[in-house]
C-alpha atoms as a PDB file:
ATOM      1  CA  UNK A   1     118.327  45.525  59.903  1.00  0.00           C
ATOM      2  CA  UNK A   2     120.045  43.417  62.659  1.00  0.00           C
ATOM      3  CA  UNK A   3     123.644  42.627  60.459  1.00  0.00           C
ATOM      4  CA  UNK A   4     123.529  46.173  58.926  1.00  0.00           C
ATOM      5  CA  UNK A   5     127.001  47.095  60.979  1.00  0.00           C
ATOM      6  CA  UNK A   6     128.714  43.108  60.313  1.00  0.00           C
ATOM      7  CA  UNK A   7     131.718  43.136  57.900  1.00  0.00           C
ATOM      8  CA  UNK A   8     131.280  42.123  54.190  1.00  0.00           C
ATOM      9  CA  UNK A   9     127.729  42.169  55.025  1.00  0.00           C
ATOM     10  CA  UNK A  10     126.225  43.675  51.559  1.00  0.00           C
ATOM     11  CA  UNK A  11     122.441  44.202  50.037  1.00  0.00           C
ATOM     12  CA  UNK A  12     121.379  41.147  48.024  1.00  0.00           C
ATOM     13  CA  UNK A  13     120.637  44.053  44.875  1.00  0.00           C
ATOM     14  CA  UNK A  14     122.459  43.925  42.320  1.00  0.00           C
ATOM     15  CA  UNK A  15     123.022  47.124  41.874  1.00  0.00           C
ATOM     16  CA  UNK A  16     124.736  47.907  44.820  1.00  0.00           C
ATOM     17  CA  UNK A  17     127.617  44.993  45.029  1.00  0.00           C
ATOM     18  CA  UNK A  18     130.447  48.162  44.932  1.00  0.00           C
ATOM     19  CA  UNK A  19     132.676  47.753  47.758  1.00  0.00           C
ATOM     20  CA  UNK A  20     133.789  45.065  50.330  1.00  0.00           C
ATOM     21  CA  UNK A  21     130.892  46.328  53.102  1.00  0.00           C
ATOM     22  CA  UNK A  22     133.051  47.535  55.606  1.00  0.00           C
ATOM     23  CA  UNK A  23     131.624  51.451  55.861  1.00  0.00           C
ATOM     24  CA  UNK A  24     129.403  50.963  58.711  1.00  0.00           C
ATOM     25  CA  UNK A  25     131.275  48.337  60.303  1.00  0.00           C
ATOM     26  CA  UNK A  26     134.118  51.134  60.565  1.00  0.00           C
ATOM     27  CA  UNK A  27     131.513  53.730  61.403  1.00  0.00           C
ATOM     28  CA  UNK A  28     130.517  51.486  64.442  1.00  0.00           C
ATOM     29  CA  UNK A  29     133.925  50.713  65.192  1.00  0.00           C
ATOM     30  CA  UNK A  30     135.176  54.448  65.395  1.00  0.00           C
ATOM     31  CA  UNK A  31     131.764  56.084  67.165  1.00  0.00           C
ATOM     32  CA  UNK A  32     132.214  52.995  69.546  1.00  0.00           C
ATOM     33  CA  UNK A  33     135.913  54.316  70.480  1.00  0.00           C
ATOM     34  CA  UNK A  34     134.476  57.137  71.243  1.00  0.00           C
ATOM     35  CA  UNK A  35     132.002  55.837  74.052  1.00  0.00           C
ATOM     36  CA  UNK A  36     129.530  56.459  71.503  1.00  0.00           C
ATOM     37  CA  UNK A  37     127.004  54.785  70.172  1.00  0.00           C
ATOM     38  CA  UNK A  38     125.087  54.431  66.655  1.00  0.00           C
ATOM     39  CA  UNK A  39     121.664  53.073  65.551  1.00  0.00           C
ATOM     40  CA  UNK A  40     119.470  52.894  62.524  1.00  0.00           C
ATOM     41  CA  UNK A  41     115.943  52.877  61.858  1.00  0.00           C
ATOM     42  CA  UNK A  42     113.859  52.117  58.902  1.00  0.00           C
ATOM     43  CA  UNK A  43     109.718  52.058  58.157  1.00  0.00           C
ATOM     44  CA  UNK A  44     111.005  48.597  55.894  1.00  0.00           C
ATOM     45  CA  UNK A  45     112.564  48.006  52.574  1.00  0.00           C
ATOM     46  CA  UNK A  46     112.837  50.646  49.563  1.00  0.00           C
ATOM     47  CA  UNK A  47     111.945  53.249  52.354  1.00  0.00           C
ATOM     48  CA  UNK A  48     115.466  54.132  52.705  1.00  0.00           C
ATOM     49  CA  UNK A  49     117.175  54.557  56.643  1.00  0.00           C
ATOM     50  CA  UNK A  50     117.987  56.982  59.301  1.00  0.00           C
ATOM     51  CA  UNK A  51     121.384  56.450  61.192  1.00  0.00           C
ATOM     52  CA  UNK A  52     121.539  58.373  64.490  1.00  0.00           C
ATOM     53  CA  UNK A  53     124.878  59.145  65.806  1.00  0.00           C
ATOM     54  CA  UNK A  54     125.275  59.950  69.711  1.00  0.00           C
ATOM     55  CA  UNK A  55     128.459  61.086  71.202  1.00  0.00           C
ATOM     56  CA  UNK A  56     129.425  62.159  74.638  1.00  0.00           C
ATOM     57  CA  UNK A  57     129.578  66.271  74.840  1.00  0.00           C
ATOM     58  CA  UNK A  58     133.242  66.985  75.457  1.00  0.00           C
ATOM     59  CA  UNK A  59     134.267  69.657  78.156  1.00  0.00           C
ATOM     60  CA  UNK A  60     136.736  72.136  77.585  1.00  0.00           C
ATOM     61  CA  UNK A  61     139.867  73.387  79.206  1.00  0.00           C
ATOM     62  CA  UNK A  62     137.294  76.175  81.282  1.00  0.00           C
ATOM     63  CA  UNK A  63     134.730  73.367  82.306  1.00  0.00           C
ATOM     64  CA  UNK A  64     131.822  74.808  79.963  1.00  0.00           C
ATOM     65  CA  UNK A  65     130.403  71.940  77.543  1.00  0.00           C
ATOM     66  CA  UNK A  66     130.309  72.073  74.158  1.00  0.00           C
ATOM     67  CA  UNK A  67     126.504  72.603  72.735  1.00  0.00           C
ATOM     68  CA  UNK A  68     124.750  69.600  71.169  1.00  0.00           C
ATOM     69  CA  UNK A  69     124.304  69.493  67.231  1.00  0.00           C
ATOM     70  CA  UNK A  70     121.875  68.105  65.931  1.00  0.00           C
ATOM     71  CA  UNK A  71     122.592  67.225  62.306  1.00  0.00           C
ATOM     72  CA  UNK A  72     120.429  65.770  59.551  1.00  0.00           C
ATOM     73  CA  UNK A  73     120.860  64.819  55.915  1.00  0.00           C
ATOM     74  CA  UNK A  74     119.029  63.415  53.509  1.00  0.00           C
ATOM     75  CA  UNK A  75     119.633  61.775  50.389  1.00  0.00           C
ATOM     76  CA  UNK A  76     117.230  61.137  47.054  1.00  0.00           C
ATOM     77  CA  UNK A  77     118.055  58.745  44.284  1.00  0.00           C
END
């Protein structure tokens, strides 16, 4: 999935030609910003995709870091 973060870059289905295709573009853009970085993996078509998210832990005003969160979500058609 090499072009999955270009602009106006949508799935050939037609089924899914909502929207101009700039979600992940603006995902990248913003987690990028935030010296962060952001990834996806996939076992290959119709098997659906993982996005993993990784941000740098802030520290606050006492010096003690924030914990790590781990989030995940699925979603089912």
């Amino acid at each position: 999935m090499p072009y999955v973060f270009d602009r106006f870059r949508q799935a050939q289905d037609a089924n899914t030609t909502k929207g101009l295709g700039l979600g992940l573009a603006i995902a990248r853009h913003i987690v990028e910003r935030h010296n962060g970085t952001i990834h996806t993996e996939s076992a290959g078509e119709e098997q659906g995709a993982t996005f993993i998210v990784r941000l740098p832990l802030l520290e606050d005003v006492k010096g003690s870091s924030y914990r790590q969160r781990t989030c995940q979500s699925g979603l089912s058609q």
